[in-house]
Protein backbone atom coordinates (compact mmCIF):
# COMPACT_ATOMS: atom_id res chain seq x y z
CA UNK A 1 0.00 0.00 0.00
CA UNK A 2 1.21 3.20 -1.38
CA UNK A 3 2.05 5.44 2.04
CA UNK A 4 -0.33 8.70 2.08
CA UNK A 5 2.16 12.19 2.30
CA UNK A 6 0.64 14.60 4.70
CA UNK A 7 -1.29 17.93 3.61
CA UNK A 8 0.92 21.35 4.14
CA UNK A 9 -1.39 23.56 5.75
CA UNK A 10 -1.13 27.46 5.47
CA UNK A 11 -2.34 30.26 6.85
CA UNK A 12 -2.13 33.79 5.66
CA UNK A 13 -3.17 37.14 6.55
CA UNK A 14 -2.45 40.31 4.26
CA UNK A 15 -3.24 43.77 4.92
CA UNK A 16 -3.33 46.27 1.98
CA UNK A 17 -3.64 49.87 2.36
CA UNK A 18 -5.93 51.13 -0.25
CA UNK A 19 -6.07 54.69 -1.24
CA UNK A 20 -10.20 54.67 -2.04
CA UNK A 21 -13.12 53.92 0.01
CA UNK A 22 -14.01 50.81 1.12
CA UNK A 23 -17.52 50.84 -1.24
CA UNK A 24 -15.36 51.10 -3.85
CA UNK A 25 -13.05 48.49 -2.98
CA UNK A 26 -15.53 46.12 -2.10
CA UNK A 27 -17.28 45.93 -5.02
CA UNK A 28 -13.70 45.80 -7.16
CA UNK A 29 -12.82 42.94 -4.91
CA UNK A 30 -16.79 41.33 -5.03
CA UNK A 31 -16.13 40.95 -8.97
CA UNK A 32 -13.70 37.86 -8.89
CA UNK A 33 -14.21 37.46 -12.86
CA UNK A 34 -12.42 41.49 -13.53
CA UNK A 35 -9.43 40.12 -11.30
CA UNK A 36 -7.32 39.86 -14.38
CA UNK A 37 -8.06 43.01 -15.23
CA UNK A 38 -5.97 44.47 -12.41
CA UNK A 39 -4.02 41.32 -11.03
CA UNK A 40 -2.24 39.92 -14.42
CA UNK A 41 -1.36 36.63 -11.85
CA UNK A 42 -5.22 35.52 -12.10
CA UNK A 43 -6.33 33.92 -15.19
CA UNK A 44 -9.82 33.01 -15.18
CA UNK A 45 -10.72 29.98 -17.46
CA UNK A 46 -14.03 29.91 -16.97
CA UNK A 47 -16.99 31.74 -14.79
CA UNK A 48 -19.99 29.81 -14.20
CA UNK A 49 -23.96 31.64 -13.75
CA UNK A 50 -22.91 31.29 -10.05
CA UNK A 51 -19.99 32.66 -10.21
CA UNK A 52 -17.56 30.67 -9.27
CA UNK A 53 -14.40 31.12 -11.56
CA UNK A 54 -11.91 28.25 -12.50
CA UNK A 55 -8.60 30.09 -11.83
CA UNK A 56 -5.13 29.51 -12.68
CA UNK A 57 -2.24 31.57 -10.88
CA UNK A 58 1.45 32.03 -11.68
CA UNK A 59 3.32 32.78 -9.15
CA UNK A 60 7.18 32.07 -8.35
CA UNK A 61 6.31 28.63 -7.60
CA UNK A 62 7.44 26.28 -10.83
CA UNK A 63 3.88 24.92 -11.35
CA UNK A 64 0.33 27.14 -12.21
CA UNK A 65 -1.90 26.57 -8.86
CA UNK A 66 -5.35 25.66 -10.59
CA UNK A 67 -8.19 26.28 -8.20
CA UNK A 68 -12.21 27.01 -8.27
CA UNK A 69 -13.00 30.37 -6.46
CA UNK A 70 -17.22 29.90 -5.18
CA UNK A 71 -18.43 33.07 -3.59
CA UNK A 72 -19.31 32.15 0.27
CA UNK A 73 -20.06 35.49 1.50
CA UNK A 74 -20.73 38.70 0.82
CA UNK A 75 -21.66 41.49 3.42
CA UNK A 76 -21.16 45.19 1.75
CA UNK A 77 -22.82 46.66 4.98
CA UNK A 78 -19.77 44.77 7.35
CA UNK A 79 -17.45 45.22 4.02
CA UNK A 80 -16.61 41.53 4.17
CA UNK A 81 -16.53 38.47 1.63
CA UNK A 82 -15.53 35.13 1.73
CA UNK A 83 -14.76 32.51 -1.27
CA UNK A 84 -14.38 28.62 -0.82
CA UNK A 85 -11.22 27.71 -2.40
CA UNK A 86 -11.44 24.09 -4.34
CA UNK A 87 -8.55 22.33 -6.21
CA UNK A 88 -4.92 22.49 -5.89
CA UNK A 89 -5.98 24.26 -2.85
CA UNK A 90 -8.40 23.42 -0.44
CA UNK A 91 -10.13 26.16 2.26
CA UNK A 92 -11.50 29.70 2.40
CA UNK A 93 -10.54 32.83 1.90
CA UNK A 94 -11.81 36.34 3.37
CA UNK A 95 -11.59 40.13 2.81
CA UNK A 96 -12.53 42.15 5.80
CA UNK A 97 -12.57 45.46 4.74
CA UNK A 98 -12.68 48.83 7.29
CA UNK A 99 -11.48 52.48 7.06
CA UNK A 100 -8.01 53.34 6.21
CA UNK A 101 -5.72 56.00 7.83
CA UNK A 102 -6.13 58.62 5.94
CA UNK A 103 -9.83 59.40 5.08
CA UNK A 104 -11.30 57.93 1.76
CA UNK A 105 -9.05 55.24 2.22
CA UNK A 106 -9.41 51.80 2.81
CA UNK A 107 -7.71 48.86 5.07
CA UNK A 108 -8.22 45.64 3.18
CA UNK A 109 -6.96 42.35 5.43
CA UNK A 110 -7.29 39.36 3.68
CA UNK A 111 -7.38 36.19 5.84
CA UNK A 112 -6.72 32.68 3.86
CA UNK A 113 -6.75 28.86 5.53
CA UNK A 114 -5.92 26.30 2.53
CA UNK A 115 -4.20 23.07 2.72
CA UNK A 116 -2.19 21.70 -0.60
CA UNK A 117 -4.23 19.09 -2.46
CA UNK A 118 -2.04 18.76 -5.76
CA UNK A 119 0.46 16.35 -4.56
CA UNK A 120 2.26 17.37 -7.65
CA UNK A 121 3.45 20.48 -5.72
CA UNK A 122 3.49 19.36 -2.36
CA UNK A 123 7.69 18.91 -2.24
CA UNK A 124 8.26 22.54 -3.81
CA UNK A 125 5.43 23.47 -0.99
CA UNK A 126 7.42 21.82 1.79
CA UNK A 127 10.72 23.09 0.69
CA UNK A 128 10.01 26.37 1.83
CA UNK A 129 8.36 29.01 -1.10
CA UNK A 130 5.43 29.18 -0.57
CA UNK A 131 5.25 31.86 2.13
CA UNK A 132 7.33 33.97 -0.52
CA UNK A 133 5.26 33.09 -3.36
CA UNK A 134 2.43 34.28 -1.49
CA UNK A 135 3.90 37.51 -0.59
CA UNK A 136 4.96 38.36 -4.09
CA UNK A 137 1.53 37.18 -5.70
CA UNK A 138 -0.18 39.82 -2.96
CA UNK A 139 2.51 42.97 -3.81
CA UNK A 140 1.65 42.23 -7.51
CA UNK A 141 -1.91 42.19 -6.95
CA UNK A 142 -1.77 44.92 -4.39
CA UNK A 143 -0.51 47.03 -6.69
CA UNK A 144 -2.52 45.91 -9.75
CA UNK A 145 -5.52 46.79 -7.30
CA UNK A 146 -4.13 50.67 -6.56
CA UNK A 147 -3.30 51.32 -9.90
CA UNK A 148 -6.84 49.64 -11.13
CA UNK A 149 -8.37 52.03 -8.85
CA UNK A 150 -6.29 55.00 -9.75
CA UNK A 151 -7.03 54.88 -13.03
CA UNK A 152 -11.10 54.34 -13.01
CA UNK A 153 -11.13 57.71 -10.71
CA UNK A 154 -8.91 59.38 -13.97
CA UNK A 155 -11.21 57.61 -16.46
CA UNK A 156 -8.43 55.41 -18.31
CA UNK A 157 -7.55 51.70 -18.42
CA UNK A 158 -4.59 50.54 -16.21
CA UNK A 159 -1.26 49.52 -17.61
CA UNK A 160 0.79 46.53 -16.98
């Protein structure tokens, strides 16, 4: 009998600070199907009528993650939303959203618990990289999210 290799588990919490107000980021971060359109890392392959969004992401990690992102929650008054994460990834995610620093600004914290399903990167996972894969995936899309932003208030498209 083949002997089972143990999950890697992760946890990760990110804070962003966002210079708009949290309406507007919530319902930038509510759309997970325009993610590509200010996070080049996120490649949706397909959305389904309930939105959940088959999702590849390159990272630093040698391998695409694949995973299904299914809306869980979704709270503008509270400013939070959750996704279940399926695939090479298994768990939740959540943005809790609140007021900034600075007013009109906006303190995004995103909270995620996933083990590692895809055995075929479980070794890279247990080496060590995936803390800084997931810290570089989060500066890219933090500022893919600013610049997305930034540009919708000046009425052009962002560049990447």
């Amino acid at each position: 009998m083949a002997e089972r290799q143990p999950r890697a588990a992760f946890r990760f919490t990110t804070t962003w600070e966002v210079p708009a107000a949290p309406g507007r980021v919530f319902q930038t971060l509510a759309d997970l199907s325009a993610y590509p359109a200010w996070w080049p890392q996120v490649e949706i392959q397909e959305i389904r009528p309930d939105q959940t969004c088959l999702v590849h992401v390159r990272g630093l990690l040698p391998r695409r993650i694949q995973v299904t992102l299914s809306p869980r929650t979704a709270d503008e008054v509270v400013h939070r939303l959750g996704i279940w994460v399926s695939g090479d990834l298994q768990g939740w995610a959540q943005w809790l959203l609140g007021p900034g620093r600075e007013p009109g600004t906006t303190l995004a914290r995103y909270h995620h618990e996933v083990t590692l399903n895809a055995s075929r990167l479980r070794s890279v996972a247990l080496s060590g990289p995936v803390r800084l894969n997931h810290a570089w995936l989060f500066r890219q899309g933090h500022r893919g999210l600013v610049r997305h932003l930034d540009s919708s208030v000046a009425g052009t498209r962002p560049t990447h």
